[in-house]
N, C-alpha and C. Protein backbone atom coordinates (compact mmCIF):
# COMPACT_ATOMS: atom_id res chain seq x y z
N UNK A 1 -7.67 -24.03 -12.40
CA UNK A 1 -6.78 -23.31 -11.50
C UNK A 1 -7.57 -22.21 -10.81
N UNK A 2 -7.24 -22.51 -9.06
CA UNK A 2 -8.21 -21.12 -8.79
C UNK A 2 -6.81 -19.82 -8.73
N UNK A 3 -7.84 -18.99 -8.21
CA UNK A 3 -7.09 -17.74 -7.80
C UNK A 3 -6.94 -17.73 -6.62
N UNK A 4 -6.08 -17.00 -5.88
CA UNK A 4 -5.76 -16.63 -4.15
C UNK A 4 -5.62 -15.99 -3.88
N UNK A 5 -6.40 -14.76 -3.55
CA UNK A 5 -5.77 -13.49 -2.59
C UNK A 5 -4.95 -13.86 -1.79
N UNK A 6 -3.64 -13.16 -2.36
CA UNK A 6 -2.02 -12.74 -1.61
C UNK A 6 -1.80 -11.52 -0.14
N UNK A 7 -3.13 -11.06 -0.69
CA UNK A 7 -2.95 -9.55 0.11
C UNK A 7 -3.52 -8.63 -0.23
N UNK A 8 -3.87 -7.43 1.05
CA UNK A 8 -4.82 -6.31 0.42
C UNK A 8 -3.71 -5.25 0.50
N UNK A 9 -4.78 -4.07 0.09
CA UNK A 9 -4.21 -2.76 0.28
C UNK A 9 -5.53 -1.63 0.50
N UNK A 10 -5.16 -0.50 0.87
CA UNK A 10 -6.50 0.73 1.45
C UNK A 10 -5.82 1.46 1.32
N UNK A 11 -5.64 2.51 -0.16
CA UNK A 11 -5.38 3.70 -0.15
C UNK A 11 -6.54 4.83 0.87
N UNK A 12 -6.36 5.42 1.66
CA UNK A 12 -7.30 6.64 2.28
C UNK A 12 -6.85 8.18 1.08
N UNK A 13 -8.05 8.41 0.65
CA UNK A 13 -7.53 9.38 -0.50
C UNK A 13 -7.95 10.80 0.70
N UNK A 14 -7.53 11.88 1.04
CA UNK A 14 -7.37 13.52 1.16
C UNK A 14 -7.17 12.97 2.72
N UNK A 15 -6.46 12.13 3.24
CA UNK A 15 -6.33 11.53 4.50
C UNK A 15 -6.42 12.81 6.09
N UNK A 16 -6.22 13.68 5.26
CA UNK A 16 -5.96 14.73 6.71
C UNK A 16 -6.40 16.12 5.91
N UNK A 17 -7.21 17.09 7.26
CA UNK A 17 -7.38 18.67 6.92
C UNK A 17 -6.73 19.33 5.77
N UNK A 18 -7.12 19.62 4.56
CA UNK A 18 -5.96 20.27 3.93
C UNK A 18 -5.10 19.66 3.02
N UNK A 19 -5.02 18.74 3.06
CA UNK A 19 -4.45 17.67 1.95
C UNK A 19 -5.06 18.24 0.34
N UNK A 20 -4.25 17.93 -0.50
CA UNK A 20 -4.69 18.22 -1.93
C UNK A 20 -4.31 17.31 -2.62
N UNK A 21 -4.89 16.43 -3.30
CA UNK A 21 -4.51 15.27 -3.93
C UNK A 21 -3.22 14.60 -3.04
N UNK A 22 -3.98 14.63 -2.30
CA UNK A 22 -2.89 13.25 -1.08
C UNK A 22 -3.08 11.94 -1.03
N UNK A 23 -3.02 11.00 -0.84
CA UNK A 23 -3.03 9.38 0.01
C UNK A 23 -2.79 8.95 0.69
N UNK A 24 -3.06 8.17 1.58
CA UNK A 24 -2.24 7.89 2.96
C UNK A 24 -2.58 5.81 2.23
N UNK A 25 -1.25 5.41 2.46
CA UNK A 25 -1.91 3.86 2.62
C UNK A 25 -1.94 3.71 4.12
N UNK A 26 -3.11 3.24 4.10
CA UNK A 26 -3.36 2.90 5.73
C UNK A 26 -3.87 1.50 6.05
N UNK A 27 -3.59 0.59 4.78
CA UNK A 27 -3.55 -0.79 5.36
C UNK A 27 -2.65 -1.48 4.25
N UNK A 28 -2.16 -2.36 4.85
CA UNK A 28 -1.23 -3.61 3.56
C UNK A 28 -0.80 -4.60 4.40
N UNK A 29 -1.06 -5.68 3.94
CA UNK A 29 -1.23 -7.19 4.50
C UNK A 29 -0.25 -8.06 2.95
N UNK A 30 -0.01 -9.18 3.10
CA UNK A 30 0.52 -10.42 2.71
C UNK A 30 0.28 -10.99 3.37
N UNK A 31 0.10 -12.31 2.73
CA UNK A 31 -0.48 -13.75 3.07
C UNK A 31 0.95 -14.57 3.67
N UNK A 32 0.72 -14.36 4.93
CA UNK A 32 2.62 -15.19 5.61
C UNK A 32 2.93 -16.37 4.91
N UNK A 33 2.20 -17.23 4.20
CA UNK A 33 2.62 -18.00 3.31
C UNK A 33 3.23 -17.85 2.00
N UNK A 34 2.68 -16.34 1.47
CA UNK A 34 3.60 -15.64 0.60
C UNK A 34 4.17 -14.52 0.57
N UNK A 35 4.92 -14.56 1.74
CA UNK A 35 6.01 -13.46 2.17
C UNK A 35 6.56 -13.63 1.54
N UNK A 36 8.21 -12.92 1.26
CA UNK A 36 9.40 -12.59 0.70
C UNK A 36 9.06 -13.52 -1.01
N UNK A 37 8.33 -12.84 -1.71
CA UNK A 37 8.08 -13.94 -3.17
C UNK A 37 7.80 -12.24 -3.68
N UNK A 38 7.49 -11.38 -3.35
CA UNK A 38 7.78 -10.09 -4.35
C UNK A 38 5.73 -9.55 -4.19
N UNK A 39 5.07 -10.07 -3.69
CA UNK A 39 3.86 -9.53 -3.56
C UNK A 39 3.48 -8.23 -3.06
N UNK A 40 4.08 -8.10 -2.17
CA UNK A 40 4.21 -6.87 -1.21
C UNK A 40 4.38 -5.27 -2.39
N UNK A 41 5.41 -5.42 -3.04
CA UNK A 41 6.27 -4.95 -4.23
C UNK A 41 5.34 -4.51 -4.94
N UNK A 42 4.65 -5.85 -5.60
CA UNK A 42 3.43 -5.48 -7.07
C UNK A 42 2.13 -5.08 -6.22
N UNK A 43 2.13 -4.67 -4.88
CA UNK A 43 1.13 -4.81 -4.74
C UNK A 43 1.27 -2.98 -4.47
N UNK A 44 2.07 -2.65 -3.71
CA UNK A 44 3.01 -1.18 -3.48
C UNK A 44 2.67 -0.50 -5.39
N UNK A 45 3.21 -1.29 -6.57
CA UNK A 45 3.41 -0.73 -7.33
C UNK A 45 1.67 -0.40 -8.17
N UNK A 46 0.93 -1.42 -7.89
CA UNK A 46 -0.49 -1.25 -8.68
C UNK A 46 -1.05 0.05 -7.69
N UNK A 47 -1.01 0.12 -6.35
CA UNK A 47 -1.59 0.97 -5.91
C UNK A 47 -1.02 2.47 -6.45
N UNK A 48 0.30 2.93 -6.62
CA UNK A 48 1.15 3.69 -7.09
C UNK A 48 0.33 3.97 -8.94
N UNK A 49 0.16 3.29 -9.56
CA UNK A 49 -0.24 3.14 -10.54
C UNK A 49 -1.70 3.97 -10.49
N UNK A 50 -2.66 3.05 -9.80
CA UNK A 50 -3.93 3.78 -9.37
C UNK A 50 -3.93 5.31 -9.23
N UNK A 51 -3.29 5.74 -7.93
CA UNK A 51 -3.17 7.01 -7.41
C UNK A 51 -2.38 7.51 -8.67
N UNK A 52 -1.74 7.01 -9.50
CA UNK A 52 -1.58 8.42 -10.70
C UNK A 52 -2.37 8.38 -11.49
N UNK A 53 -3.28 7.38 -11.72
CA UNK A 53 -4.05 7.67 -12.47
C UNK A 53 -5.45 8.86 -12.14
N UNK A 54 -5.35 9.09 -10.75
CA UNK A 54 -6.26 9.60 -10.08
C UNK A 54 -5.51 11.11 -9.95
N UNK A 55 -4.43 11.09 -10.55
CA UNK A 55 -4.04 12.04 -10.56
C UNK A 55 -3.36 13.12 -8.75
N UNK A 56 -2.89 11.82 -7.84
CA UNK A 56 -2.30 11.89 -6.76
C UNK A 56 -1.08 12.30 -6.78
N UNK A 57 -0.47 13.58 -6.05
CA UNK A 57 0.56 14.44 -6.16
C UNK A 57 1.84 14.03 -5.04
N UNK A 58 1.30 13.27 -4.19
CA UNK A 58 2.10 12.31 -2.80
C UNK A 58 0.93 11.44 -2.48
N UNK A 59 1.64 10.32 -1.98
CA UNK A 59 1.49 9.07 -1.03
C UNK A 59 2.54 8.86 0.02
N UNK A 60 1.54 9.04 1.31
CA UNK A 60 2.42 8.65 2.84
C UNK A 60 2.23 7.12 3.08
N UNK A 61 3.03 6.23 3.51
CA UNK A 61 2.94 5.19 4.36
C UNK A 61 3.38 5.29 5.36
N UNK A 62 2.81 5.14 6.55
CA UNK A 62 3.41 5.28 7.88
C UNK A 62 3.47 3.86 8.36
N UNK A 63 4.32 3.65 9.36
CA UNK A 63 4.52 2.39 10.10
C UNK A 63 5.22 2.63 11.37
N UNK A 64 4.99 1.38 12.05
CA UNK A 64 5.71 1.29 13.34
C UNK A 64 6.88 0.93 13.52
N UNK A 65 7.52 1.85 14.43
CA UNK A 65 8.89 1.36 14.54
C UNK A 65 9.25 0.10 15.22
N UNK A 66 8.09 -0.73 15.89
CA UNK A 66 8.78 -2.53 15.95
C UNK A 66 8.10 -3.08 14.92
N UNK A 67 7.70 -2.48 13.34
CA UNK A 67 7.39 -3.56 12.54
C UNK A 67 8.89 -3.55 11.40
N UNK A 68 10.11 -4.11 12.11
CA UNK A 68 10.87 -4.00 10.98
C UNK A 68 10.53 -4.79 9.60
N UNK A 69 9.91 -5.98 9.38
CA UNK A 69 9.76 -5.78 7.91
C UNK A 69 9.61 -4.79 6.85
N UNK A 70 8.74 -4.14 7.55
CA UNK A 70 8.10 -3.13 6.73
C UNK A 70 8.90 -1.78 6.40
N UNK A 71 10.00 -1.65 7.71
CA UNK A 71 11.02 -0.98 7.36
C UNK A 71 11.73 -1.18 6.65
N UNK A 72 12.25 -2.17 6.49
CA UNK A 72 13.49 -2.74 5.59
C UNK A 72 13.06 -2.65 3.85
């Protein structure tokens, strides 16, 4: 059985002037073949995991307002 990258992620750690234990995610992808299957989710939650382990006090995600998936 192989393996398949589903999707990435890019925490940016002190993302802006002044930040103190900040994050910005500034990339996240899924594989359109495995959309809506919960990847997106575990992938949101390992990074979340990381940054506390790093001892991160906030995480921003920003997005565009015509990407409604990502809103919803």
């Amino acid at each position: 059985m192989f393996n398949k990258v589903r999707g990435f992620g890019v925490l940016k750690f002190e993302s802006f002037e002044g930040a103190n234990r900040v994050v910005e995610i500034v990339w996240l992808g899924i594989d359109k073949a495995c959309k809506r299957e919960g990847h997106g989710r575990k992938l949101i939650r390992y990074m979340e995991q990381y940054a506390k382990e790093k001892e991160v006090r906030k995480i921003y995600l920003k997005t565009g307002v015509s990407n409604k998936a990502a809103i919803c």
